[in-house]
PDB file of N, CA and C in Angstrom:
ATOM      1  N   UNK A   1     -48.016 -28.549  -3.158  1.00  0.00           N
ATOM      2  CA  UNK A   1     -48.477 -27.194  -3.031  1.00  0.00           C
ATOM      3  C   UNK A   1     -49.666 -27.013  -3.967  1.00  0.00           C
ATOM      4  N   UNK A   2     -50.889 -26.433  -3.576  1.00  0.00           N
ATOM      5  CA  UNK A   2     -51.660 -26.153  -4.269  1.00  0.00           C
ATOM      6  C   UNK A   2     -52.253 -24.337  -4.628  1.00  0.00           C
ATOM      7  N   UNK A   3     -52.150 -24.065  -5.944  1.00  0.00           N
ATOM      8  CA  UNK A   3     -52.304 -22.948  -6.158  1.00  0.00           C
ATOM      9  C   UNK A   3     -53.779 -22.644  -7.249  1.00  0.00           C
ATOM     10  N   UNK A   4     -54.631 -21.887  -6.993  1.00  0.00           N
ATOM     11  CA  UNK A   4     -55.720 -22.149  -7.786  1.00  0.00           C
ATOM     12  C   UNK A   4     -56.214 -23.301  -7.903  1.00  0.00           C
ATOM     13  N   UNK A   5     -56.178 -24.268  -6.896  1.00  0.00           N
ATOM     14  CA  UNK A   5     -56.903 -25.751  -7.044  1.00  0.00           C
ATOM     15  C   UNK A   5     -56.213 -26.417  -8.206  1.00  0.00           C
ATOM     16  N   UNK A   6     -54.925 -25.649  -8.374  1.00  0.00           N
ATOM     17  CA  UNK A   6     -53.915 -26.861  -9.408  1.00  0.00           C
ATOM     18  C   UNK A   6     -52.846 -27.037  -8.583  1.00  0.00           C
ATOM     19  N   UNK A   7     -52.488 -28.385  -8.683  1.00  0.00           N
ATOM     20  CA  UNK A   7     -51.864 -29.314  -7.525  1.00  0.00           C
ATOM     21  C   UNK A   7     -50.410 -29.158  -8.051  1.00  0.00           C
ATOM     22  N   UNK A   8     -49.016 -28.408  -7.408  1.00  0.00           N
ATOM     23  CA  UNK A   8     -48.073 -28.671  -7.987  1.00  0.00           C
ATOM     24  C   UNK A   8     -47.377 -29.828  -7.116  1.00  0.00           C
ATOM     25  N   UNK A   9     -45.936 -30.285  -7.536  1.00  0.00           N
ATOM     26  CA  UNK A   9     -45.352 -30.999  -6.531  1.00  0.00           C
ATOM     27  C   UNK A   9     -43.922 -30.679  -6.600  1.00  0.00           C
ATOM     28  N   UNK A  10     -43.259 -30.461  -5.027  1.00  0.00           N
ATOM     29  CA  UNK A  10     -41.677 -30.086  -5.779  1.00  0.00           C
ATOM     30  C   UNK A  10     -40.957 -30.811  -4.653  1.00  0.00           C
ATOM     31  N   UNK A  11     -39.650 -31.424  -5.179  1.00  0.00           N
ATOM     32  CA  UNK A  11     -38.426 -32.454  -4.661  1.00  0.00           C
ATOM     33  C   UNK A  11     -37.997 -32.077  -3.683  1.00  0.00           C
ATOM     34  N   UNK A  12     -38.022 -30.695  -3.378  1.00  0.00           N
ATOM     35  CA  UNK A  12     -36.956 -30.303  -1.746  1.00  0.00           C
ATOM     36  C   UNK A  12     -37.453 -29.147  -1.416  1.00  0.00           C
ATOM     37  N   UNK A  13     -37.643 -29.234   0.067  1.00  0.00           N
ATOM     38  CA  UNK A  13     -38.242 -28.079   0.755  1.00  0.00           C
ATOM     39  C   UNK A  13     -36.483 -27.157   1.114  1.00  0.00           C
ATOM     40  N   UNK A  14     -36.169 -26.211   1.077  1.00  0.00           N
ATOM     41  CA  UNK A  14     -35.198 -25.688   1.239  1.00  0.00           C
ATOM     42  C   UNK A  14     -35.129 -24.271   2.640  1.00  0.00           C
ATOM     43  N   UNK A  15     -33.963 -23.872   3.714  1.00  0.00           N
ATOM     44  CA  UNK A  15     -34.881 -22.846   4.283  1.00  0.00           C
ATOM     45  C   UNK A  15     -35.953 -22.926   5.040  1.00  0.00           C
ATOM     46  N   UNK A  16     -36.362 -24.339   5.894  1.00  0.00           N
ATOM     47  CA  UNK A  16     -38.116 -24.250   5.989  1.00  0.00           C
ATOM     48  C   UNK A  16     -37.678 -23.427   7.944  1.00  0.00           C
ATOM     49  N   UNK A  17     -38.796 -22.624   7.813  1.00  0.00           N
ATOM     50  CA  UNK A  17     -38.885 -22.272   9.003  1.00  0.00           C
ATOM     51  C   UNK A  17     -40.487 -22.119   9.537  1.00  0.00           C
ATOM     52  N   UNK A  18     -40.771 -21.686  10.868  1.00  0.00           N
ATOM     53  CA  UNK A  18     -41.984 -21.377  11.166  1.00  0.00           C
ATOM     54  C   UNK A  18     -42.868 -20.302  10.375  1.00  0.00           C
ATOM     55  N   UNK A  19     -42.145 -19.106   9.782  1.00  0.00           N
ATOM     56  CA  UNK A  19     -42.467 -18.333   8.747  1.00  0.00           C
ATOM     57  C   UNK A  19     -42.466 -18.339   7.172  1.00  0.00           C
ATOM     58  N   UNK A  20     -41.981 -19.674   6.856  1.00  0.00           N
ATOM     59  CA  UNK A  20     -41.942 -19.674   5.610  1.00  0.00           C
ATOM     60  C   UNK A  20     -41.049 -20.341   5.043  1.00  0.00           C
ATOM     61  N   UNK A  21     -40.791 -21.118   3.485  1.00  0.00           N
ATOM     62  CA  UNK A  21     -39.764 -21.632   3.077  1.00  0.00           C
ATOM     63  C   UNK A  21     -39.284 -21.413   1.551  1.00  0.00           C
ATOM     64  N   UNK A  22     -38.159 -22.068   0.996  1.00  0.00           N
ATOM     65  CA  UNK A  22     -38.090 -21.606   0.336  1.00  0.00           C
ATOM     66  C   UNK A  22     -37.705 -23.464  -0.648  1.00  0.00           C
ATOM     67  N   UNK A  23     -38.610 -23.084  -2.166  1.00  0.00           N
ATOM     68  CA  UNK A  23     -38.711 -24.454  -2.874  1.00  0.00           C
ATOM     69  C   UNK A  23     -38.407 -24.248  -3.794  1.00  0.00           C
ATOM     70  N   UNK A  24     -37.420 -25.633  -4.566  1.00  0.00           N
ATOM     71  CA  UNK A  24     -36.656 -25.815  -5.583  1.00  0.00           C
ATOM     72  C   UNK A  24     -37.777 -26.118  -6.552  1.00  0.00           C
ATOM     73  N   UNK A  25     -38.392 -25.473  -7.302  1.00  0.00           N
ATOM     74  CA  UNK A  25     -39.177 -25.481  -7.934  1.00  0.00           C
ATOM     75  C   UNK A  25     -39.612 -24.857  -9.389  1.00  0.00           C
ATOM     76  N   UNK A  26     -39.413 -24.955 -11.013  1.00  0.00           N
ATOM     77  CA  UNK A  26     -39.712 -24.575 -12.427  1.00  0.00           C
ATOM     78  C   UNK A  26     -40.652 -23.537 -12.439  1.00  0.00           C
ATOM     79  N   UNK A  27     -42.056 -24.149 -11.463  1.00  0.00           N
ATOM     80  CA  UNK A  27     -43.003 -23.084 -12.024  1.00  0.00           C
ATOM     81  C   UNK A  27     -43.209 -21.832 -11.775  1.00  0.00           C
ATOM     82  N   UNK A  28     -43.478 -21.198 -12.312  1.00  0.00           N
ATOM     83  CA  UNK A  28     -43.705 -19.202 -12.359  1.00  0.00           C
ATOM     84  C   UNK A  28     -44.848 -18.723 -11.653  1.00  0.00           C
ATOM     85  N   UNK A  29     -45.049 -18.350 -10.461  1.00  0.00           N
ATOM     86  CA  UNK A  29     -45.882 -17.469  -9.787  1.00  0.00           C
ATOM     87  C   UNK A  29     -45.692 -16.205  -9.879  1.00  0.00           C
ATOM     88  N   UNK A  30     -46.820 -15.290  -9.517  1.00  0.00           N
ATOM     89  CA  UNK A  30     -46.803 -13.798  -9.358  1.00  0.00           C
ATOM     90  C   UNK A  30     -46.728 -13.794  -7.830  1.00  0.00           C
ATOM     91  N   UNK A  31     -45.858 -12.872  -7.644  1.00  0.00           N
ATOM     92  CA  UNK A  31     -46.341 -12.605  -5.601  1.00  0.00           C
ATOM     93  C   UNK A  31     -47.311 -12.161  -5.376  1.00  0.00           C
ATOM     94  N   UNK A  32     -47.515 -12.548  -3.889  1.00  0.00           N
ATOM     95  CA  UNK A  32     -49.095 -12.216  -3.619  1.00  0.00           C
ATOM     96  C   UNK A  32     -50.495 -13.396  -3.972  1.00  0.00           C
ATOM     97  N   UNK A  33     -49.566 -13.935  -4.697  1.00  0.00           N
ATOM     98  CA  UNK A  33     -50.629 -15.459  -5.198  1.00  0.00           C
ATOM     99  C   UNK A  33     -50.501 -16.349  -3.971  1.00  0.00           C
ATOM    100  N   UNK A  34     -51.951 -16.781  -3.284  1.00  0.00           N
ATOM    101  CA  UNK A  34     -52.248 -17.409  -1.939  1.00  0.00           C
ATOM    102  C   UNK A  34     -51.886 -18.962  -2.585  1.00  0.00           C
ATOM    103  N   UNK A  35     -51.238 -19.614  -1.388  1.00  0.00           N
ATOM    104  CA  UNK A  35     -51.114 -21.179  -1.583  1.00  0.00           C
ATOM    105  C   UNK A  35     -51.397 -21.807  -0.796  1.00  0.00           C
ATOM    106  N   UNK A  36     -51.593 -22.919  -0.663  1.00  0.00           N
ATOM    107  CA  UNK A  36     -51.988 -24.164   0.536  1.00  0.00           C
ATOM    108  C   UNK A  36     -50.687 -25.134   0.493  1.00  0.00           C
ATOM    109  N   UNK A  37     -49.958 -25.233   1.203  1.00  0.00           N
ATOM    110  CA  UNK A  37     -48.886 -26.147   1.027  1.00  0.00           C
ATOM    111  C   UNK A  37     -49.004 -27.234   2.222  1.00  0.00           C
ATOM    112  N   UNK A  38     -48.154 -28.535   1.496  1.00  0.00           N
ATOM    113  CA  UNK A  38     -48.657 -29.494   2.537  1.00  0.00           C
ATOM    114  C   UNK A  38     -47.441 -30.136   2.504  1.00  0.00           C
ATOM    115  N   UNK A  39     -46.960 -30.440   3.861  1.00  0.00           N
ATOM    116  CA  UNK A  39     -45.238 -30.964   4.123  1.00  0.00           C
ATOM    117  C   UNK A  39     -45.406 -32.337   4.458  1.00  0.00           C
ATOM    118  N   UNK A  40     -45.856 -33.621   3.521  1.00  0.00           N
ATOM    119  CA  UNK A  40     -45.855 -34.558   4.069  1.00  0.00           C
ATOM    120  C   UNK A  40     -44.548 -35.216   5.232  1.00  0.00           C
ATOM    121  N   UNK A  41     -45.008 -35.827   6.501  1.00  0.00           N
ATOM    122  CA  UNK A  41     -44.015 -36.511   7.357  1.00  0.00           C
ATOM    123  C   UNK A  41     -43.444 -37.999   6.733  1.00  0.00           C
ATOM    124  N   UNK A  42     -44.711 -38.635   6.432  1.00  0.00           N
ATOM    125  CA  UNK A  42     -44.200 -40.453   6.299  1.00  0.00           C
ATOM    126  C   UNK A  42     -44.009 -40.211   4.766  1.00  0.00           C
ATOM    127  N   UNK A  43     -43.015 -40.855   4.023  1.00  0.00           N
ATOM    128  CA  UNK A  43     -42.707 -40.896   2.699  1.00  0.00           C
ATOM    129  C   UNK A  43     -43.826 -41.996   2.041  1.00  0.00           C
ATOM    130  N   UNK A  44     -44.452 -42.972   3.551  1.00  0.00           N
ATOM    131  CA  UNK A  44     -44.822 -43.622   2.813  1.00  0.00           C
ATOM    132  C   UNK A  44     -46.604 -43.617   2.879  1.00  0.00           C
ATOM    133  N   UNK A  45     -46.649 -42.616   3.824  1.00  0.00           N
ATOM    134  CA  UNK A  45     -48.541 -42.580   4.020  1.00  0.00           C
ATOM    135  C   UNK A  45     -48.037 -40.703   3.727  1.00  0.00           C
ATOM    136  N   UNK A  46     -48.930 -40.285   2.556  1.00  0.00           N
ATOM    137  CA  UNK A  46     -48.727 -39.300   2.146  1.00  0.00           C
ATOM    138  C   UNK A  46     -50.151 -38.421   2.413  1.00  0.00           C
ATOM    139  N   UNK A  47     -51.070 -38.829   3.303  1.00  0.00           N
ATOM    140  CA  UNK A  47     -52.079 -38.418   4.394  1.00  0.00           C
ATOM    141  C   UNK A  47     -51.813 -37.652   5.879  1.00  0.00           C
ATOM    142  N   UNK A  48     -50.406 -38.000   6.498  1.00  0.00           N
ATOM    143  CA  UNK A  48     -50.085 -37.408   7.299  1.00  0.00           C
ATOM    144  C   UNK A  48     -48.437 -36.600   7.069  1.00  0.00           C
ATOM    145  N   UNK A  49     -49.554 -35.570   7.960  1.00  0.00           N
ATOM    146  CA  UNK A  49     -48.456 -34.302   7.436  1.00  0.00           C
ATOM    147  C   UNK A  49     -49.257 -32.925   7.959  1.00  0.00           C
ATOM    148  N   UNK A  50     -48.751 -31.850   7.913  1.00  0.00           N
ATOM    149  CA  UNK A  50     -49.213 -30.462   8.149  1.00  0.00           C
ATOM    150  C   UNK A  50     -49.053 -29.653   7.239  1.00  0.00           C
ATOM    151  N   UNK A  51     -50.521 -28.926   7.284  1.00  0.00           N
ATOM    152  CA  UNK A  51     -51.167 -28.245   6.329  1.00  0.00           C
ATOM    153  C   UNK A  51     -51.135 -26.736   6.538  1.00  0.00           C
ATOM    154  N   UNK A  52     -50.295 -25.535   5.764  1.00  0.00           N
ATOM    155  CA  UNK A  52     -50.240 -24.325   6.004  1.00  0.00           C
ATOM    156  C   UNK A  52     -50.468 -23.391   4.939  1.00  0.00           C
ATOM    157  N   UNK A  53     -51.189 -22.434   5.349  1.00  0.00           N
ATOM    158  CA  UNK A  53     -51.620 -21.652   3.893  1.00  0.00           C
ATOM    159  C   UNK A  53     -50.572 -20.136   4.061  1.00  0.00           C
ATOM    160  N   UNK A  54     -50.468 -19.961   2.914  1.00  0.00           N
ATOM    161  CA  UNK A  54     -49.212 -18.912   2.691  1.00  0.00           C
ATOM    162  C   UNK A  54     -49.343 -18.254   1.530  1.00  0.00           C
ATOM    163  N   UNK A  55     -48.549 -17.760   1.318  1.00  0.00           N
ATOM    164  CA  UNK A  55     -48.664 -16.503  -0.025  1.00  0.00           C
ATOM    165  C   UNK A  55     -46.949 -16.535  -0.847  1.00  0.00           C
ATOM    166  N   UNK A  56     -47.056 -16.555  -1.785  1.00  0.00           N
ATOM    167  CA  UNK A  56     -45.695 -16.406  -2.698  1.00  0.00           C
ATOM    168  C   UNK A  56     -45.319 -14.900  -2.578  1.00  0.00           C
ATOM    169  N   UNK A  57     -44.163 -14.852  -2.362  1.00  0.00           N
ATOM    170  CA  UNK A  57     -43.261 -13.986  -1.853  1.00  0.00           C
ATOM    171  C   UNK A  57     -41.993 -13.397  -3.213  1.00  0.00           C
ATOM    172  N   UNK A  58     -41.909 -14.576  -3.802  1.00  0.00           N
ATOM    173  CA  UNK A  58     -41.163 -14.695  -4.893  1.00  0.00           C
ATOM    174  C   UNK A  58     -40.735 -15.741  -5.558  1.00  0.00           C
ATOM    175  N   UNK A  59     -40.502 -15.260  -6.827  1.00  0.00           N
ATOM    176  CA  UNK A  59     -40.366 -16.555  -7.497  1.00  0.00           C
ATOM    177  C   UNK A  59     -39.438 -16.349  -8.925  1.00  0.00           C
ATOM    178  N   UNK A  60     -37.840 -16.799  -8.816  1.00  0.00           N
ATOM    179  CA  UNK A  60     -37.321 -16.295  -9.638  1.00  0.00           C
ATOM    180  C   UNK A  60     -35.991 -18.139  -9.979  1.00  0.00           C
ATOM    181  N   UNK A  61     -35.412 -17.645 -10.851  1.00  0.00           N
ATOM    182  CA  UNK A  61     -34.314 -18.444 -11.269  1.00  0.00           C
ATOM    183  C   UNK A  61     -34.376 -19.977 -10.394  1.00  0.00           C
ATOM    184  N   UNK A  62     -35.698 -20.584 -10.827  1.00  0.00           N
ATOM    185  CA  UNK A  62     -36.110 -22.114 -10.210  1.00  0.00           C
ATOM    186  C   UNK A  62     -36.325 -22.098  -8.377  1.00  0.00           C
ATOM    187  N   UNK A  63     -36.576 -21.870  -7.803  1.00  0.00           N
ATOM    188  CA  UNK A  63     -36.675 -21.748  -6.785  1.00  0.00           C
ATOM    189  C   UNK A  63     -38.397 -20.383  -6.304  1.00  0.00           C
ATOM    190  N   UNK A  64     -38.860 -20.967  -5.158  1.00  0.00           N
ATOM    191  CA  UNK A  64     -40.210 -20.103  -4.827  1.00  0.00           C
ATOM    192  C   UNK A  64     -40.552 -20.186  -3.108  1.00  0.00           C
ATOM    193  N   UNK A  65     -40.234 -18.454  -2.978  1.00  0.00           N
ATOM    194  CA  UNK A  65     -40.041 -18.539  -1.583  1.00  0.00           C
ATOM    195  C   UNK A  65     -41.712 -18.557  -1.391  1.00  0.00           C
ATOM    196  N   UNK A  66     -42.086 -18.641  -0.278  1.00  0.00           N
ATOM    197  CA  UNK A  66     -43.662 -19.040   0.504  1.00  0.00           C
ATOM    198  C   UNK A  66     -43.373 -18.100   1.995  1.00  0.00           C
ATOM    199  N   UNK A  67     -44.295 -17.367   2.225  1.00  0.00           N
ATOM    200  CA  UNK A  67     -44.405 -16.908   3.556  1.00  0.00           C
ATOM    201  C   UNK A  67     -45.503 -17.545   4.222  1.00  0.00           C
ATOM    202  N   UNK A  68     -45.312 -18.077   5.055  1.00  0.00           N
ATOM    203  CA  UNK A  68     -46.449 -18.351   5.577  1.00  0.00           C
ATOM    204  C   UNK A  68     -47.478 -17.828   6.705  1.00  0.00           C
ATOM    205  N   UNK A  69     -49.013 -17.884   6.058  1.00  0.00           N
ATOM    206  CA  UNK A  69     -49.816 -16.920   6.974  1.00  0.00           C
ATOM    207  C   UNK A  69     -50.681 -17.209   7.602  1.00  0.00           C
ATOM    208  N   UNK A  70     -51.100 -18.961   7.781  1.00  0.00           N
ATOM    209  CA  UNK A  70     -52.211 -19.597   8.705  1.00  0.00           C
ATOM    210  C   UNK A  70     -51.736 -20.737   8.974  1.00  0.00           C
ATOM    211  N   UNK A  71     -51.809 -21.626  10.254  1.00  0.00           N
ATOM    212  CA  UNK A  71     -51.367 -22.842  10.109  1.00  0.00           C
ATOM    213  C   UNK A  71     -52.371 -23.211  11.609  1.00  0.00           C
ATOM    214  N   UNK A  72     -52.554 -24.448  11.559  1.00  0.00           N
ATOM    215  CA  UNK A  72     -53.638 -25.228  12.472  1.00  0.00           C
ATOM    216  C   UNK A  72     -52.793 -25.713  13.579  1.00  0.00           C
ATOM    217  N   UNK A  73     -52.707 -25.462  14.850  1.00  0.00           N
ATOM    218  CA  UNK A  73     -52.523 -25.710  15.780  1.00  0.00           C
ATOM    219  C   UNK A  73     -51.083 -27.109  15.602  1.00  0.00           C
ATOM    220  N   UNK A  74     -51.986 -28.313  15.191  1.00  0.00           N
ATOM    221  CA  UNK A  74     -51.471 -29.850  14.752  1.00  0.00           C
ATOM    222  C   UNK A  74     -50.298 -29.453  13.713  1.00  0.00           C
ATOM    223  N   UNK A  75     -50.468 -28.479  12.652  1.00  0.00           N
ATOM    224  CA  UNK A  75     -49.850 -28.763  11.600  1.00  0.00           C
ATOM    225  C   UNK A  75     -48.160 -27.412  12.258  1.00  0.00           C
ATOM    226  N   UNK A  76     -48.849 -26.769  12.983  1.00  0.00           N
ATOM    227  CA  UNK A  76     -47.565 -26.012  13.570  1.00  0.00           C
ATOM    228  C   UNK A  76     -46.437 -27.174  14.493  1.00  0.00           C
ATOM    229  N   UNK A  77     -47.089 -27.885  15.346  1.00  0.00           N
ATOM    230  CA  UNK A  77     -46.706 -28.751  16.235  1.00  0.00           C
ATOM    231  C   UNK A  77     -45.979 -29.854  15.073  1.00  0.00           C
ATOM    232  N   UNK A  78     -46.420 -29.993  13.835  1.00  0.00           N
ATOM    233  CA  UNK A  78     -45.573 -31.027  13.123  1.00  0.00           C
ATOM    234  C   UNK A  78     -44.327 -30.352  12.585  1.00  0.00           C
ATOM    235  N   UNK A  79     -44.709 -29.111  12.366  1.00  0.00           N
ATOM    236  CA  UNK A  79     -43.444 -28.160  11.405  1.00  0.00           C
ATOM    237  C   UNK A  79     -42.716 -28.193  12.225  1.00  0.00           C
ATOM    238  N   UNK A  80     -42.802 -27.619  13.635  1.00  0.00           N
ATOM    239  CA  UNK A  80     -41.633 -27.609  14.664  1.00  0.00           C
ATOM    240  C   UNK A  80     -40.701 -28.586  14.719  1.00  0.00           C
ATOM    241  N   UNK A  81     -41.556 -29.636  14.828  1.00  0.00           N
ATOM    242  CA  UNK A  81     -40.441 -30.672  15.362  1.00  0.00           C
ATOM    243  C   UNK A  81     -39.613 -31.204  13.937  1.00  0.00           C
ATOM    244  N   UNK A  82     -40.469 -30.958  12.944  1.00  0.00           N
ATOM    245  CA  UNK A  82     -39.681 -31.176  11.306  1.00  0.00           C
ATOM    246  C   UNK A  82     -38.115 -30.317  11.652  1.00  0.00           C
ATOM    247  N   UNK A  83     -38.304 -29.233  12.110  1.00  0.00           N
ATOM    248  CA  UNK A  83     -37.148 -28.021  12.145  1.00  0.00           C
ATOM    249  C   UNK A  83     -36.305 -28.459  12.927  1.00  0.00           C
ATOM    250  N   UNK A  84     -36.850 -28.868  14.085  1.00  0.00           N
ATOM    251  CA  UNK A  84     -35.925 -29.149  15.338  1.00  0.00           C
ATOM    252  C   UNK A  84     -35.090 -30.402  14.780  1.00  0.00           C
ATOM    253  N   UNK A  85     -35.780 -31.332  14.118  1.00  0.00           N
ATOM    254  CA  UNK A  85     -35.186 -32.224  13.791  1.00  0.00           C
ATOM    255  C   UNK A  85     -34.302 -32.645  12.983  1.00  0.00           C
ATOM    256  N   UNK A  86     -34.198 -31.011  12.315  1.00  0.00           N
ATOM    257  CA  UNK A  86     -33.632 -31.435  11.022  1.00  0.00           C
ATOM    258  C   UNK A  86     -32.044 -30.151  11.008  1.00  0.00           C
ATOM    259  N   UNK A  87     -31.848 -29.600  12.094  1.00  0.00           N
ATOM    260  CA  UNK A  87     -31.016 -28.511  12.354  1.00  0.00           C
ATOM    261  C   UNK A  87     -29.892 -29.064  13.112  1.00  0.00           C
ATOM    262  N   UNK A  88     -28.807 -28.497  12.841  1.00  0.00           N
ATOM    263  CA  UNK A  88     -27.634 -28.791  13.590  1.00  0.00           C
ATOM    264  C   UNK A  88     -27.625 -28.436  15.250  1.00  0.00           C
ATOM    265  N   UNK A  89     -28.593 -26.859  15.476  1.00  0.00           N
ATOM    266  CA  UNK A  89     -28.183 -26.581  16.113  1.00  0.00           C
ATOM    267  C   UNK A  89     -29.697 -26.334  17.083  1.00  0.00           C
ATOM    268  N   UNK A  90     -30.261 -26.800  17.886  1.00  0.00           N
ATOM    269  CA  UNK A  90     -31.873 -27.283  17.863  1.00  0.00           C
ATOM    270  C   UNK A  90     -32.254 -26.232  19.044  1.00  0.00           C
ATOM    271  N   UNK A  91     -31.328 -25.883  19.768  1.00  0.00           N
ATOM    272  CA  UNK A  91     -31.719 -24.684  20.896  1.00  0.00           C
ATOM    273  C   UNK A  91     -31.606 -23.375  20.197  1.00  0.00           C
ATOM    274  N   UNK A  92     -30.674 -23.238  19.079  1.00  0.00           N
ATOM    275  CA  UNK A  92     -31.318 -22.286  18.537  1.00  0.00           C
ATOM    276  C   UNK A  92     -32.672 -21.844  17.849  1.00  0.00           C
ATOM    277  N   UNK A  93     -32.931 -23.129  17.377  1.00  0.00           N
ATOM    278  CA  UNK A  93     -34.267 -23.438  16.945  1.00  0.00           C
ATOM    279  C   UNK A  93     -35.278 -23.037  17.562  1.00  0.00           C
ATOM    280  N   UNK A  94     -34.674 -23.551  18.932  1.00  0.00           N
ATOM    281  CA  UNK A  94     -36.367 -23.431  20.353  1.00  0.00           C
ATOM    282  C   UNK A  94     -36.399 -22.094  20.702  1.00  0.00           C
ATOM    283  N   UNK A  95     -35.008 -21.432  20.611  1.00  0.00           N
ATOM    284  CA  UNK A  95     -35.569 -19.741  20.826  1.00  0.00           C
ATOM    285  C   UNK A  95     -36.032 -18.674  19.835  1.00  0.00           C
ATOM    286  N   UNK A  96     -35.621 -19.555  18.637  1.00  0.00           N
ATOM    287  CA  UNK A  96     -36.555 -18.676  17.528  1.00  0.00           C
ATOM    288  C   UNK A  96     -37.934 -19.190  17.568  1.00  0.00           C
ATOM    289  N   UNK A  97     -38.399 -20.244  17.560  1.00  0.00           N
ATOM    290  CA  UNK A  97     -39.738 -20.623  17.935  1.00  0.00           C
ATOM    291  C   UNK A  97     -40.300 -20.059  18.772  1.00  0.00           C
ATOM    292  N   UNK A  98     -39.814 -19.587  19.833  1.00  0.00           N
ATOM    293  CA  UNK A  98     -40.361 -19.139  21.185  1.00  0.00           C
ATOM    294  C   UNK A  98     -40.416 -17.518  20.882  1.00  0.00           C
ATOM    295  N   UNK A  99     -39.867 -17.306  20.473  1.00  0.00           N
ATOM    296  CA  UNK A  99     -39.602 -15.408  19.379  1.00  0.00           C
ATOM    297  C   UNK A  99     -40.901 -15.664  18.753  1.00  0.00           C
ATOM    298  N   UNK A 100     -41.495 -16.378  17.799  1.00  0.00           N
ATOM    299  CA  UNK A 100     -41.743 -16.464  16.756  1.00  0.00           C
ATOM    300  C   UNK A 100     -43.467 -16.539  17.010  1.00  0.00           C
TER     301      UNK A 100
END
């Protein structure tokens, strides 16, 4: 995640949806502070992945929710299938996507 062109990095995306997620994360934001967050796919080529810009929402007791408010065509099409893929229940998934 990058905030003010300072690069943070955090262990688990938690919550992730098409609107936003929520990260296990130390550092202290104000809401309303714009971010660029980037969800790498391959653990091991850390170049591919989708890129979404968002805004902090909150940020309290280690954890920092993200709303998200722009995302590029490619990088929506990667989040989806991140979600779909990663849910128990994946048709629920496709009709909140399709809501969404």
């Amino acid at each position: 995640m990058t905030v003010n062109n300072q690069v943070f990095s955090f262990v688990q995306v938690d919550n992730l949806s098409v609107g936003g997620c929520l990260l296990a994360m130390n550092e202290v934001f104000e809401s309303g502070t714009s971010c660029r967050f980037w969800l790498p796919l391959e653990p091991g080529d850390p170049d591919v992945g989708g890129e979404v810009f968002g805004e902090i929402v909150r940020c309290e007791q280690g954890t920092l929710s993200i709303r998200f408010t722009s995302i590029t065509p490619d990088s929506l099409f990667y989040l989806q299938n991140i979600i779909r893929y990663n849910t128990p229940d994946p048709d629920r998934i496709n009709k909140e996507i399709s809501n969404f």
